[in-house]
C-alpha atoms as a PDB file:
ATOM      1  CA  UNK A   1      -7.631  -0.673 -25.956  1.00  0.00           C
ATOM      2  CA  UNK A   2      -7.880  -3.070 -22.703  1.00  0.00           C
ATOM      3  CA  UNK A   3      -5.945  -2.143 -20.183  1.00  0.00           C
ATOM      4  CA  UNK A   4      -2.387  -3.989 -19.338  1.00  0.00           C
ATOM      5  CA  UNK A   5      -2.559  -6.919 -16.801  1.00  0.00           C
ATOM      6  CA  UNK A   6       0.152  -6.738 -14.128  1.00  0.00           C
ATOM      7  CA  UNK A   7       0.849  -9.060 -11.784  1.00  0.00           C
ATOM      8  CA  UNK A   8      -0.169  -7.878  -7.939  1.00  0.00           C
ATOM      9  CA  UNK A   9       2.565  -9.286  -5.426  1.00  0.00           C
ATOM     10  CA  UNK A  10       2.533  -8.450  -1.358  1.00  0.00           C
ATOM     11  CA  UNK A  11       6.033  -7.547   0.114  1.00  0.00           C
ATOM     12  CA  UNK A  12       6.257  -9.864   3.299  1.00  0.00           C
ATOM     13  CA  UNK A  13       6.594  -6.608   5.162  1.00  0.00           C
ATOM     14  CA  UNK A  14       3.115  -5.126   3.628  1.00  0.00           C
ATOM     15  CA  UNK A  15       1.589  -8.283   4.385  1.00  0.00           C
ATOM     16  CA  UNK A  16       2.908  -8.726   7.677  1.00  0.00           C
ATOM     17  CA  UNK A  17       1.186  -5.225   8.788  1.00  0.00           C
ATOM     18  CA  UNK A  18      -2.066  -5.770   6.974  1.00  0.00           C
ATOM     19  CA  UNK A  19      -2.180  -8.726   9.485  1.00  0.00           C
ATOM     20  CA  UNK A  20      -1.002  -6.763  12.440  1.00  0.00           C
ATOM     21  CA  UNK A  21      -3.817  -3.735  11.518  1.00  0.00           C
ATOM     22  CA  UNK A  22      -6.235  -6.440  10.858  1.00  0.00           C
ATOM     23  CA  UNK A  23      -5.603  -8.434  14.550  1.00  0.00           C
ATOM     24  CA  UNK A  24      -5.871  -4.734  16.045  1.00  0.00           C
ATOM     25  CA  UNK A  25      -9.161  -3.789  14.321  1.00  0.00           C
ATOM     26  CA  UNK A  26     -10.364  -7.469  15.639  1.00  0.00           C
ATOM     27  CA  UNK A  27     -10.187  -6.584  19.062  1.00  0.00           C
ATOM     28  CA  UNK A  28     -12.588  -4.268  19.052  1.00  0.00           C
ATOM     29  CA  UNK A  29     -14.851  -5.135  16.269  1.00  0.00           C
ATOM     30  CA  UNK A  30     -14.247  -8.468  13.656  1.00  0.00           C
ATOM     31  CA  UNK A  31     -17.031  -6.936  11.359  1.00  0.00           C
ATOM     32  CA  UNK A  32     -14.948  -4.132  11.042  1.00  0.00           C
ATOM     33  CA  UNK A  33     -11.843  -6.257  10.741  1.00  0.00           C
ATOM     34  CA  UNK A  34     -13.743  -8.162   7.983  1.00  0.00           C
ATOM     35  CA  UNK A  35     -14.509  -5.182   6.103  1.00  0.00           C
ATOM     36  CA  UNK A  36     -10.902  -3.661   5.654  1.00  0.00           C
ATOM     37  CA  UNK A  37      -9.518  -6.885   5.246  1.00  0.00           C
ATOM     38  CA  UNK A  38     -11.777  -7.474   2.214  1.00  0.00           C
ATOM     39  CA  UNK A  39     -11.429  -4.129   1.312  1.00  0.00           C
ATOM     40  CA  UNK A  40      -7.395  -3.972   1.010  1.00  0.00           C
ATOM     41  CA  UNK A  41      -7.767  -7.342  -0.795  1.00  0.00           C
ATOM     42  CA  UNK A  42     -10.190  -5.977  -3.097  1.00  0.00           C
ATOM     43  CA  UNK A  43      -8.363  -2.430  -3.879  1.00  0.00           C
ATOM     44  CA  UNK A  44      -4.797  -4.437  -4.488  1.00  0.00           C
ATOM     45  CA  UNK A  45      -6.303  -7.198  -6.754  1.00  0.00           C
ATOM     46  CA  UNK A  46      -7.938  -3.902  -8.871  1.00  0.00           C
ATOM     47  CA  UNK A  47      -4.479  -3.361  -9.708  1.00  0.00           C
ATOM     48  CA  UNK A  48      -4.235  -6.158 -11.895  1.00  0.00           C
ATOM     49  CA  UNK A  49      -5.774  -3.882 -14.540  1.00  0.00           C
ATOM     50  CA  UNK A  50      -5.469  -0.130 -13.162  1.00  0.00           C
ATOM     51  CA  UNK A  51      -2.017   0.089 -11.423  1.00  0.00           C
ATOM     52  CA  UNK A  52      -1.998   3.472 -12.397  1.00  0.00           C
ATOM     53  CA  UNK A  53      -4.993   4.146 -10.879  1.00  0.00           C
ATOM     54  CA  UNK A  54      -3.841   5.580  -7.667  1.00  0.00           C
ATOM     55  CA  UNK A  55      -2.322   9.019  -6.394  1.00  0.00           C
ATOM     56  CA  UNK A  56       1.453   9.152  -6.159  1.00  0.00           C
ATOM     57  CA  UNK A  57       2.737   9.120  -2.738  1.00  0.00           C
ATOM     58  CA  UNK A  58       3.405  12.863  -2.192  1.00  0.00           C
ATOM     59  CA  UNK A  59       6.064  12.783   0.464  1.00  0.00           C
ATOM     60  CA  UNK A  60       8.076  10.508  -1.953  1.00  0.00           C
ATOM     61  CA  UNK A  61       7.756  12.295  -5.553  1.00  0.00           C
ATOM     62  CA  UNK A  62       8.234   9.266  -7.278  1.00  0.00           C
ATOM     63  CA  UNK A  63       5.793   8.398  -9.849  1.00  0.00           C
ATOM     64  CA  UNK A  64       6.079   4.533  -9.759  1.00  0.00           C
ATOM     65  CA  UNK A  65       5.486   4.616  -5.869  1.00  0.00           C
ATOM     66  CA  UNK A  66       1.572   5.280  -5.566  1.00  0.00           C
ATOM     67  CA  UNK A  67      -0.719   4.555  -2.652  1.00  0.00           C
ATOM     68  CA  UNK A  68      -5.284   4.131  -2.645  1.00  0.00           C
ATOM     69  CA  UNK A  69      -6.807   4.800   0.456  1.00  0.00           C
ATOM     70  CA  UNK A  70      -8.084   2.215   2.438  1.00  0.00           C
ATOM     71  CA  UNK A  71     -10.550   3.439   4.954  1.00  0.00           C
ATOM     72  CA  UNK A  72      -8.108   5.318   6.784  1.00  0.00           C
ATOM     73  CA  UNK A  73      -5.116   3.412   5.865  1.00  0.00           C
ATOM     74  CA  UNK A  74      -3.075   3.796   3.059  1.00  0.00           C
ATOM     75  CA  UNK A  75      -1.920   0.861   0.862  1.00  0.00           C
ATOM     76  CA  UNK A  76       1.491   1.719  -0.977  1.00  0.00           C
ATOM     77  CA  UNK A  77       2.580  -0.324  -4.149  1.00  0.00           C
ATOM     78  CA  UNK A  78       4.976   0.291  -6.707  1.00  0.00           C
ATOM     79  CA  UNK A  79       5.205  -0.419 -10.387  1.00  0.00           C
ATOM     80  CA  UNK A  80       7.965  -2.111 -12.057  1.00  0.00           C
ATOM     81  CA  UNK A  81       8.275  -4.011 -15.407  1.00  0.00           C
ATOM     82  CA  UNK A  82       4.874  -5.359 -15.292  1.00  0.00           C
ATOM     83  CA  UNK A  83       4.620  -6.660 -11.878  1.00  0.00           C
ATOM     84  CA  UNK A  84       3.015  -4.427  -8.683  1.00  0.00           C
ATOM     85  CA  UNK A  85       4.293  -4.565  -5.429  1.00  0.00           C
ATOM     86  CA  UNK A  86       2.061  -3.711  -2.030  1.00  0.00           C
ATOM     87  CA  UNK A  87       4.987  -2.311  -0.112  1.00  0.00           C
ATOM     88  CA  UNK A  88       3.409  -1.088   3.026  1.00  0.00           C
ATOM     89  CA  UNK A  89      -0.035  -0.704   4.580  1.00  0.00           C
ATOM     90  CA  UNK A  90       0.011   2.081   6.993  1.00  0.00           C
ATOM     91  CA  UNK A  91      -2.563   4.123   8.558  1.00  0.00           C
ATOM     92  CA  UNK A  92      -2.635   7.973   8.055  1.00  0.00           C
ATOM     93  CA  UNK A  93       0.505  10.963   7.617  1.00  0.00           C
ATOM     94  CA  UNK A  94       2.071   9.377  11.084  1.00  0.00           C
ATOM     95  CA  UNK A  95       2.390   5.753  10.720  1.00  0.00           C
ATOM     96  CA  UNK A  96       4.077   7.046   7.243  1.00  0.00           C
ATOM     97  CA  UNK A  97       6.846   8.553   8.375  1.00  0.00           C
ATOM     98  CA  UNK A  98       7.521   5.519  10.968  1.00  0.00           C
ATOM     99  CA  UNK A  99       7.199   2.737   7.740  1.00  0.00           C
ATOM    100  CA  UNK A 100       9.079   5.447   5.761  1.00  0.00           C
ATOM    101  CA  UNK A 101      12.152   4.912   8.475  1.00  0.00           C
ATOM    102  CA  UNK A 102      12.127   1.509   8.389  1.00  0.00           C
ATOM    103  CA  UNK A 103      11.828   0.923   4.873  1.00  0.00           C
ATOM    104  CA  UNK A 104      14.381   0.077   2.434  1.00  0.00           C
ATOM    105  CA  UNK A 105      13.118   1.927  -0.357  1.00  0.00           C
ATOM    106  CA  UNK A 106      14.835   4.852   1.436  1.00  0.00           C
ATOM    107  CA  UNK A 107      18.151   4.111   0.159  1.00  0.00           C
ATOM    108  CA  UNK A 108      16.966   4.009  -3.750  1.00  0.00           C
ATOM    109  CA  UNK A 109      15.370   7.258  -3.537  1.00  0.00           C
ATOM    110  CA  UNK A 110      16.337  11.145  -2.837  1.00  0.00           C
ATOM    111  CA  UNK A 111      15.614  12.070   1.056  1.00  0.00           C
ATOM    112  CA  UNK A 112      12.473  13.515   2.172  1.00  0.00           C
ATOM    113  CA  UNK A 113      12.099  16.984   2.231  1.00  0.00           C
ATOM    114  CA  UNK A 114       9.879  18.674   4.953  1.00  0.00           C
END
């Protein structure tokens, strides 16, 4: 059986810091800035067909919330009625906890637990 076809959509938030990451990673190197562009593009446009393909975020315990790594960033999207959200693009444990404060998935979900 094919696999269902969801619809990939990027939060203005997730986009907005995949542009801010990407500017950051320019300074120093645009090949490199190239390559994790293309390569968060890439991994969020496989989602189309594999949504389900990633881990579950495990500081949230929420099985629609799911993240694929990225290098060393970590793209979070979340399932819902056919459609796939990119939520956040973060880098690493840290930045998590900073996006996680900010966010306003916070107030649909049970606290973190450390």
């Amino acid at each position: 059986m094919a696999p269902r076809r969801r619809r990939v959509v990027w939060a203005k938030s997730a986009r907005q810091a995949l542009d801010d990451v990407i500017g950051r990673i320019a300074e120093d190197s645009r090949d490199a800035a190239r390559r994790v562009l293309s390569q968060a593009l890439e991994s969020a446009s496989t989602l189309t067909s594999f949504a389900e393909r990633g881990r579950g975020v495990p500081e949230l315990g929420d099985p629609a919330i799911r993240e694929l790594f990225v290098y060393s960033y970590r793209l979070l999207y979340e399932i819902r009625n056919g459609t796939v959200a990119v939520i956040g693009f973060v880098r690493g444990a840290r930045d998590f906890d900073d996006w996680w404060q900010r966010s306003s998935l916070k107030t649909l979900l049970p606290p973190l637990t450390k």
